[in-house]
C-alpha atoms as a PDB file:
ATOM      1  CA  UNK A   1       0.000   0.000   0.000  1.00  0.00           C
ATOM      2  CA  UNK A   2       1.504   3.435  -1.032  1.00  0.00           C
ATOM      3  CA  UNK A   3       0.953   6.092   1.105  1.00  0.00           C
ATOM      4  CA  UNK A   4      -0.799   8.827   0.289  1.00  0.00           C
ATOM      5  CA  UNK A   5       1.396  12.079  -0.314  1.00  0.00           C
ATOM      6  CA  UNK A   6      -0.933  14.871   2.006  1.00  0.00           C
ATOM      7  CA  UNK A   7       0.431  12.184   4.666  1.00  0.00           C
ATOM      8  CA  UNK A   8       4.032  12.371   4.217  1.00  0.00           C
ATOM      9  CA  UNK A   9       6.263  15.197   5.192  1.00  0.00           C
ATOM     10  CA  UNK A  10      10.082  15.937   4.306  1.00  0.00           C
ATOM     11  CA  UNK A  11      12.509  14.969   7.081  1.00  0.00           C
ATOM     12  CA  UNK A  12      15.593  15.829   5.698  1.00  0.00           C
ATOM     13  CA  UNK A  13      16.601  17.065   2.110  1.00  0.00           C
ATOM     14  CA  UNK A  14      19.591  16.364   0.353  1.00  0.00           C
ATOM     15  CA  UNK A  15      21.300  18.154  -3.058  1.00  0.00           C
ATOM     16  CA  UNK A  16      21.722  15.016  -6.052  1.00  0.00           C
ATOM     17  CA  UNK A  17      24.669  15.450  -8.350  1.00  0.00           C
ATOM     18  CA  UNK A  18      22.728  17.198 -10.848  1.00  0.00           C
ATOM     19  CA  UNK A  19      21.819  19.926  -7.787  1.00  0.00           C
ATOM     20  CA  UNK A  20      18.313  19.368  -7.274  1.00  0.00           C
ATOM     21  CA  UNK A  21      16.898  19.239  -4.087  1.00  0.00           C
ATOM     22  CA  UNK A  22      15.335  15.504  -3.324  1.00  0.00           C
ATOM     23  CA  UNK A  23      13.878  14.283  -0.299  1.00  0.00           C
ATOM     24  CA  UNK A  24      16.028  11.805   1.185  1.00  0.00           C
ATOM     25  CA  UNK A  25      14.041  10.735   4.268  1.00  0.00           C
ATOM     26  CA  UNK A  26       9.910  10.485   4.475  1.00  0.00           C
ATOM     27  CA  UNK A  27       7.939  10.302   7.630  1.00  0.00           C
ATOM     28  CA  UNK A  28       4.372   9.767   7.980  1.00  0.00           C
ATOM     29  CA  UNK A  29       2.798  12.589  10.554  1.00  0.00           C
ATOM     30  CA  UNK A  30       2.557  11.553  13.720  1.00  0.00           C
ATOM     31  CA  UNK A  31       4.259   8.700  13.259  1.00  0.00           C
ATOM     32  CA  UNK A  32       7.873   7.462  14.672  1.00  0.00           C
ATOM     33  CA  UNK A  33      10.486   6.183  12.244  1.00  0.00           C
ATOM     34  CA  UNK A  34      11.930   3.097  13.566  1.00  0.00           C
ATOM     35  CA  UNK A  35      15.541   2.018  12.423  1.00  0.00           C
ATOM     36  CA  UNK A  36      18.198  -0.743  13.318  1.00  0.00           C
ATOM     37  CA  UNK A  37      21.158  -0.017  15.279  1.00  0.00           C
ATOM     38  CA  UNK A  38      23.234   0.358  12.613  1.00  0.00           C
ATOM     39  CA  UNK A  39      21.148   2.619  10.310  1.00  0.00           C
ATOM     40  CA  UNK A  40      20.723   4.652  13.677  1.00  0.00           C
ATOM     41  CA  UNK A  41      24.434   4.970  13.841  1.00  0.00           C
ATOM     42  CA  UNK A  42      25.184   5.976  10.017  1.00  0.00           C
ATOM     43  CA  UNK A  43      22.137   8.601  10.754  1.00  0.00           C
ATOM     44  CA  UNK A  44      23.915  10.045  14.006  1.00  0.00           C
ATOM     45  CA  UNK A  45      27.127  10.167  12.335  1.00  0.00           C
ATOM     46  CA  UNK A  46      26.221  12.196   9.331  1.00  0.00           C
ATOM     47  CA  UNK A  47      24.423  14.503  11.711  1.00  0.00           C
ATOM     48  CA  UNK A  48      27.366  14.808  14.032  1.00  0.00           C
ATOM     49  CA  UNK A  49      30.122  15.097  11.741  1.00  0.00           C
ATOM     50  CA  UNK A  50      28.521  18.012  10.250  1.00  0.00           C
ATOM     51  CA  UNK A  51      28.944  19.758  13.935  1.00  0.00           C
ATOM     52  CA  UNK A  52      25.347  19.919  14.258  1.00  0.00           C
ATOM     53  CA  UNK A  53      23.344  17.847  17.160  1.00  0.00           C
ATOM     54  CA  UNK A  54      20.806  14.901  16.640  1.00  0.00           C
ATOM     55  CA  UNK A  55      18.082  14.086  19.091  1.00  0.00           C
ATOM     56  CA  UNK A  56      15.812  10.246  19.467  1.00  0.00           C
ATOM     57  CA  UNK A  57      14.372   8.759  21.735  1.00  0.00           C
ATOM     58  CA  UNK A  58      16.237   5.962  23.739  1.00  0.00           C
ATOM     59  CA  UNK A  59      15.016   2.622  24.443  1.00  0.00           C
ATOM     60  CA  UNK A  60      16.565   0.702  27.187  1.00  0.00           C
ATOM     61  CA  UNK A  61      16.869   0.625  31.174  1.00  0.00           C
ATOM     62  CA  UNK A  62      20.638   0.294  31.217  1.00  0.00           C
ATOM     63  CA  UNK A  63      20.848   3.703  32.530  1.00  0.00           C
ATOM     64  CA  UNK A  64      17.779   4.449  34.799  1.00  0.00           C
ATOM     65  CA  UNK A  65      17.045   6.280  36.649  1.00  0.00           C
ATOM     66  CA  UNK A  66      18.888   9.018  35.482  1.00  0.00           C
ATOM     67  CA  UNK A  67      17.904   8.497  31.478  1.00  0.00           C
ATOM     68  CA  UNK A  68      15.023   6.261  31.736  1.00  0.00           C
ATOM     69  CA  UNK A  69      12.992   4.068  28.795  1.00  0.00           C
ATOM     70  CA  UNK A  70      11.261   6.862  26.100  1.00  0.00           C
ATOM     71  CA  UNK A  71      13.354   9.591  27.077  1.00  0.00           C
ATOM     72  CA  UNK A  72      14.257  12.005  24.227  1.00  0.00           C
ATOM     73  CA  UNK A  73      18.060  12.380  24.449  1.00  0.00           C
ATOM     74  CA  UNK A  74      20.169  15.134  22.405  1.00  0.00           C
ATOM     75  CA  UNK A  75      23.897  14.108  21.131  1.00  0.00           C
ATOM     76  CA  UNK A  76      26.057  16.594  20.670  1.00  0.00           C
ATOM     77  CA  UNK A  77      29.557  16.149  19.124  1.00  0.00           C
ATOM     78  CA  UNK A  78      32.932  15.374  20.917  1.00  0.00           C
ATOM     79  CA  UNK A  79      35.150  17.343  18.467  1.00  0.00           C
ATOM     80  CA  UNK A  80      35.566  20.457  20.730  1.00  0.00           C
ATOM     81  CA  UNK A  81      37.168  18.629  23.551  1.00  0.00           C
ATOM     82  CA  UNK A  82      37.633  14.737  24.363  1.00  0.00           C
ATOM     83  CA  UNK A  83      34.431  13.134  26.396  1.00  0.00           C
ATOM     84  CA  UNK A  84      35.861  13.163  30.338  1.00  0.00           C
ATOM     85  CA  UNK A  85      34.538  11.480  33.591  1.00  0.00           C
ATOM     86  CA  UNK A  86      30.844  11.490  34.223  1.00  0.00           C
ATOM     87  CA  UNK A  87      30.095  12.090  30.726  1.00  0.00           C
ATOM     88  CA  UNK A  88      27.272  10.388  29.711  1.00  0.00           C
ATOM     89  CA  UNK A  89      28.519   9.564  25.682  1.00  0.00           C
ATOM     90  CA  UNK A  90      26.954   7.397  22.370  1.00  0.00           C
ATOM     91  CA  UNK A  91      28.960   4.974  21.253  1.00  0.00           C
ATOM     92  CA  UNK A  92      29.220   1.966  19.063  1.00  0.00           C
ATOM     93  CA  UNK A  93      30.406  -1.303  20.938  1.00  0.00           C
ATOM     94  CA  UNK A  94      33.037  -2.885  19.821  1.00  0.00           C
ATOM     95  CA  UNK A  95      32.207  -6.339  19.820  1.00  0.00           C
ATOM     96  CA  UNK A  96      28.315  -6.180  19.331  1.00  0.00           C
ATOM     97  CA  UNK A  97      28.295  -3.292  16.826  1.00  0.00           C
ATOM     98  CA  UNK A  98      25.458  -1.992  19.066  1.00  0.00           C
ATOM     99  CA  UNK A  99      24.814   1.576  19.580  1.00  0.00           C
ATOM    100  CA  UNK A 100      24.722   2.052  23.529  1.00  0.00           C
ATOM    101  CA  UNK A 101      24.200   5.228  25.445  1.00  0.00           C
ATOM    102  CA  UNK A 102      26.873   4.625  28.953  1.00  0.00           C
ATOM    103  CA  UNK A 103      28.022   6.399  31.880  1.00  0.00           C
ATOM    104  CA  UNK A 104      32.425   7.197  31.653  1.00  0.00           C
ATOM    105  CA  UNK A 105      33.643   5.780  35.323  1.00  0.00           C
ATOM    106  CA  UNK A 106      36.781   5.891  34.114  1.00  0.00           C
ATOM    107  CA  UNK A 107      40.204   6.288  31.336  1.00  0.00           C
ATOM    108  CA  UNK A 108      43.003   4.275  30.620  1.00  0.00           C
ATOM    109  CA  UNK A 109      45.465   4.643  27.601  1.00  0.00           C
ATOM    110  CA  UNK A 110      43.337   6.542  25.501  1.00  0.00           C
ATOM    111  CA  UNK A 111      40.264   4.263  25.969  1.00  0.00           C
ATOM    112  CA  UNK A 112      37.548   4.496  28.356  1.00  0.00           C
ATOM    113  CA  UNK A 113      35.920   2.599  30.925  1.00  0.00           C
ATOM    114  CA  UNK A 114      31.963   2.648  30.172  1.00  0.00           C
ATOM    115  CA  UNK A 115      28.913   1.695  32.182  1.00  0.00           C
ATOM    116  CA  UNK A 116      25.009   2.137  32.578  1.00  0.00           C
ATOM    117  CA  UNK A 117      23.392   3.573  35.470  1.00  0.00           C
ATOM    118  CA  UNK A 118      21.984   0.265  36.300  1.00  0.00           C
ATOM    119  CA  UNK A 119      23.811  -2.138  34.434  1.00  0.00           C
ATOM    120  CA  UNK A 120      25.410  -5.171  36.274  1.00  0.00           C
ATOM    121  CA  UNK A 121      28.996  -4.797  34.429  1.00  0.00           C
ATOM    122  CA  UNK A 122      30.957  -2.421  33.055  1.00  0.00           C
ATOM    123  CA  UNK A 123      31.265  -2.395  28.808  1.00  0.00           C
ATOM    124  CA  UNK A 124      34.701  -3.258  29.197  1.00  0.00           C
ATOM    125  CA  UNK A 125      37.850  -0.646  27.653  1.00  0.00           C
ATOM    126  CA  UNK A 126      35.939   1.890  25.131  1.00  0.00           C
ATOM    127  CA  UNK A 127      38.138   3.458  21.999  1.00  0.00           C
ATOM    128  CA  UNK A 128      37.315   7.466  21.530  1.00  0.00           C
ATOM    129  CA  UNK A 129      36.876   6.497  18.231  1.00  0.00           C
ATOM    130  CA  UNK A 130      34.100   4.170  19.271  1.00  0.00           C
ATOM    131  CA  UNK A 131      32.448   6.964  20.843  1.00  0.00           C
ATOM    132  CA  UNK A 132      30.487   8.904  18.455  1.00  0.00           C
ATOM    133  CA  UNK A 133      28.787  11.895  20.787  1.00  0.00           C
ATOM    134  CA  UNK A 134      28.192  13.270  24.175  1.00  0.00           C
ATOM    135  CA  UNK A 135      24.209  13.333  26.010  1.00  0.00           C
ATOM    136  CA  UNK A 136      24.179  17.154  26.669  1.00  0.00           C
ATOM    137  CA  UNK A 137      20.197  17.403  27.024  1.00  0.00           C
ATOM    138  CA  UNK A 138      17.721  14.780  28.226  1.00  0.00           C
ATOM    139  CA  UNK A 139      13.591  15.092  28.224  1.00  0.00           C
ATOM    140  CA  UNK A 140      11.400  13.356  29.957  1.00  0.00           C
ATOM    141  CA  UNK A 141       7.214  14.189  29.160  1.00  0.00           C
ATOM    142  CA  UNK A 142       8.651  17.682  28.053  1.00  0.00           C
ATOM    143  CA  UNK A 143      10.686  18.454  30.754  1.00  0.00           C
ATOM    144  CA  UNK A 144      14.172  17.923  31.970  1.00  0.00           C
ATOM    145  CA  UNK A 145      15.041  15.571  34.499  1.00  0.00           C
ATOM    146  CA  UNK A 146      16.107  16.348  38.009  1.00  0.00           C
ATOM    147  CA  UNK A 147      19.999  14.734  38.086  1.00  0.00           C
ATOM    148  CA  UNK A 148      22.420  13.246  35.807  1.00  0.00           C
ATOM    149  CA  UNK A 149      24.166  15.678  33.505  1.00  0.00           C
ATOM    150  CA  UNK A 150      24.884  18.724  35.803  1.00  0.00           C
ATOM    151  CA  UNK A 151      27.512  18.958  38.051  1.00  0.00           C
ATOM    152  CA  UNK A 152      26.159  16.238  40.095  1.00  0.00           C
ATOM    153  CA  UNK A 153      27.486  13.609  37.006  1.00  0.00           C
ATOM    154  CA  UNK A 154      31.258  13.226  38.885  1.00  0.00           C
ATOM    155  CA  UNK A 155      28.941  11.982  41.889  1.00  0.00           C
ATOM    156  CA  UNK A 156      26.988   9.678  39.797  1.00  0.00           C
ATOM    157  CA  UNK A 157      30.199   8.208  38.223  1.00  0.00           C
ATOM    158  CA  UNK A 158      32.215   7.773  41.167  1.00  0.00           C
ATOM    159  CA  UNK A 159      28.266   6.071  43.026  1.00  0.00           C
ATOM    160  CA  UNK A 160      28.568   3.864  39.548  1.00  0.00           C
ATOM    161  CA  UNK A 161      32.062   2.825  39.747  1.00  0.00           C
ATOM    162  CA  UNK A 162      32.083   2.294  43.570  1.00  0.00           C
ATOM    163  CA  UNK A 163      28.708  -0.318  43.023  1.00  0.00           C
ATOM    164  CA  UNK A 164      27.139   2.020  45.815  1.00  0.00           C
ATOM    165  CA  UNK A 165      24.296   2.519  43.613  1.00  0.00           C
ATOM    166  CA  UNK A 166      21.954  -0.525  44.359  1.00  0.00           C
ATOM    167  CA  UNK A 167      22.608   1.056  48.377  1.00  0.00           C
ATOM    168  CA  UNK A 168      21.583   4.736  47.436  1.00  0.00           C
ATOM    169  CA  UNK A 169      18.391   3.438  45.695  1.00  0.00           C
ATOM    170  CA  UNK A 170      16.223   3.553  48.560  1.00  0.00           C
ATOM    171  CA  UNK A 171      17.412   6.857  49.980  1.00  0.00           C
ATOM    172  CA  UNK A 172      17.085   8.389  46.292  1.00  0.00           C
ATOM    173  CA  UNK A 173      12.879   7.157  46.397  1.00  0.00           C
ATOM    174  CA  UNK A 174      12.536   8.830  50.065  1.00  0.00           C
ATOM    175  CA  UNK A 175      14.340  12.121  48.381  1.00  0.00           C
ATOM    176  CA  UNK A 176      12.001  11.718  45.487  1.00  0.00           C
ATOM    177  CA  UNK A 177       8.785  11.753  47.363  1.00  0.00           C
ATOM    178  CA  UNK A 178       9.425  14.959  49.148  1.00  0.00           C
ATOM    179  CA  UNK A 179      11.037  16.193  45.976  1.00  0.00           C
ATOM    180  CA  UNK A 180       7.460  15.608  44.117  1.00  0.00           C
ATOM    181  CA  UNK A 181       5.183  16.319  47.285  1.00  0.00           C
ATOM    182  CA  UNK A 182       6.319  20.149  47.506  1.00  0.00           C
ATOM    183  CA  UNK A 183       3.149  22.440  47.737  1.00  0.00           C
ATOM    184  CA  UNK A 184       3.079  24.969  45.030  1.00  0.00           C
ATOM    185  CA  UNK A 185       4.804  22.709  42.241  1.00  0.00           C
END
């Protein structure tokens, strides 16, 4: 069944050899445009290299609760400056070819150490060539989350590295109920 063209809108446009303007990516309205890893990857690498910053929605509960399942996250590239501890970075895994969104806990020789929020192990050494951006915004429902890309990220990544997390969990819910039970929010 072809879709009908008052349905489809222009996502991205790209200049053929002969310089005319084609579409190059069609979305139905109201509609999400599901891909594989890989084509995510390509995607978010065209995007980034051009120094501009691409935005999805993650799947996954690797890294809750800070970045939790449906969250919109925005990548921005590393070329500025090199990602650095507490960073929350994209990157490609080197022996699933997986695109993963991890915590940095940690550097060594050029490579660095990668983990989720609430993942049982670590990804093992990452290459910075691996890694192809940097989480600088997250949204939850339209809005942005409390913790986990401020300042309070070299906490989170030392909690991560340490395994304290699984003990903070039940003093972060008792700080969350008075955080959401304020009068006037």
């Amino acid at each position: 069944m072809r879709p009908r063209r008052s349905n489809i809108k222009h996502a991205s446009m790209v200049t053929s050899p002969d310089h005319q303007v084609k579409p190059a990516l069609f979305t139905k309205k109201r509609e999400e445009l599901s891909l594989s890893s890989q084509q995510l990857e390509k995607l978010m690498r065209g995007v980034l290299s051009k120094g501009a910053c691409f935005r999805f929605q993650g799947k996954g509960c690797s890294m809750s609760p800070f970045i939790k399942d449906g969250d919109v996250l925005t990548i921005a590239p590393v070329q500025a400056s090199a990602p650095c501890f507490g960073d929350v970075v994209v990157f490609t895994h080197p022996n699933t070819g997986k695109l993963i969104v991890h915590r940095i806990i940690g550097k060594k020789s050029g490579s660095y150490l990668t983990k989720g929020d609430n993942a049982p192990e670590g990804d093992g050494l990452i290459s910075g060539t691996a890694i192809l951006g940097r989480v600088s915004k997250v949204e939850r429902d339209g809005k942005k989350p409390f913790l986990g890309l401020g300042p309070d990220r070299f906490i989170i990544a030392f909690v991560i590295r340490t395994g304290l997390l699984p003990l903070l969990n039940p003093a972060w819910r008792f700080v969350r109920f008075f955080i959401r039970s304020r009068p006037g929010e």
